[in-house]
Protein backbone atom coordinates (compact mmCIF):
# COMPACT_ATOMS: atom_id res chain seq x y z
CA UNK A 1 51.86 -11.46 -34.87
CA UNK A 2 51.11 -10.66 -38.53
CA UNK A 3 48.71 -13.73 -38.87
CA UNK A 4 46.52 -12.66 -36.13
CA UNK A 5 46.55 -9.08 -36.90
CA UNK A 6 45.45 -10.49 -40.49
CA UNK A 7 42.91 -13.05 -39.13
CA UNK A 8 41.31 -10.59 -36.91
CA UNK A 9 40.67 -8.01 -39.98
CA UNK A 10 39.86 -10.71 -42.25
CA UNK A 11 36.97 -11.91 -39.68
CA UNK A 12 35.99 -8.35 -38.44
CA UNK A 13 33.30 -8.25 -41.21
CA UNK A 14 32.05 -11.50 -39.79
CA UNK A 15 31.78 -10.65 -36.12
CA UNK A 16 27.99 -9.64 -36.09
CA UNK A 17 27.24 -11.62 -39.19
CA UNK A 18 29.00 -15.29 -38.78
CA UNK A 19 29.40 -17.39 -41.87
CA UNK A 20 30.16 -21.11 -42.22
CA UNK A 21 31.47 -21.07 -45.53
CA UNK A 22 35.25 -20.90 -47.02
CA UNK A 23 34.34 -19.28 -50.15
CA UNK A 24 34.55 -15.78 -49.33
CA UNK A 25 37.49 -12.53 -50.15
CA UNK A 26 39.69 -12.43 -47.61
CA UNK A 27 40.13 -8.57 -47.44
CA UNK A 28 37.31 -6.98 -48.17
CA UNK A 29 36.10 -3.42 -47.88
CA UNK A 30 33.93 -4.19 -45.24
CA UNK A 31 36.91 -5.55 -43.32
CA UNK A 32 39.01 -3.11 -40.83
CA UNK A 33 40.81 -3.18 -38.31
CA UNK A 34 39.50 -3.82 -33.78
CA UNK A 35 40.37 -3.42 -30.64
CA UNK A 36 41.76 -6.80 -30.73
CA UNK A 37 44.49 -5.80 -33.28
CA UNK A 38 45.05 -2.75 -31.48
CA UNK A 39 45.87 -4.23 -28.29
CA UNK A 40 48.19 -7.28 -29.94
CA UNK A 41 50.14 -4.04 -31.45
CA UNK A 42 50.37 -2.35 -28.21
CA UNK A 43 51.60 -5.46 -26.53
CA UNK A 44 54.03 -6.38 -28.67
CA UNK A 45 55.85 -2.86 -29.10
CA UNK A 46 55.57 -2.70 -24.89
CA UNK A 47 57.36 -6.03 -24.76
CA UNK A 48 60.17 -5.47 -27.32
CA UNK A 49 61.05 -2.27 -25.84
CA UNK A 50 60.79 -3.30 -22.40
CA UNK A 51 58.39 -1.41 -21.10
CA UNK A 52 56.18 -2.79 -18.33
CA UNK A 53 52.37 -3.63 -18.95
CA UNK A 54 51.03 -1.21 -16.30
C-alpha cells in the first residue's frame, strides 16, 4: 500500500510530462498527491473496517 501511494506521488510530476530517464529526485516539490492515491486510501480503510464498497 505504501509503495504505490509512494510511486504514484513520485510519478505525479511526470504524468503530463513523461521522462525516460532514472536520474531524477524522487520527491520533489512538484510532486503531490492524485486521485489514484486517494482512492487506494479509501479502499483500504473500507476493507479493514469492513465496510462494503457501495
Amino acid at each position: 500500500m505504501l509503495g504505490a501511494i509512494a510511486g504514484d506521488i513520485i510519478g505525479s510530476r511526470f504524468e503530463t510530462d513523461p521522462v525516460k530517464s532514472r536520474d531524477f529526485a524522487l520527491f520533489a516539490p512538484e510532486c503531490t498527491y492524485t486521485d489514484d492515491a486517494v482512492l487506494s486510501v479509501a479502499v483500504a480503510e473500507s476493507l479493514l473496517e469492513g465496510r462494503p464498497c457501495d
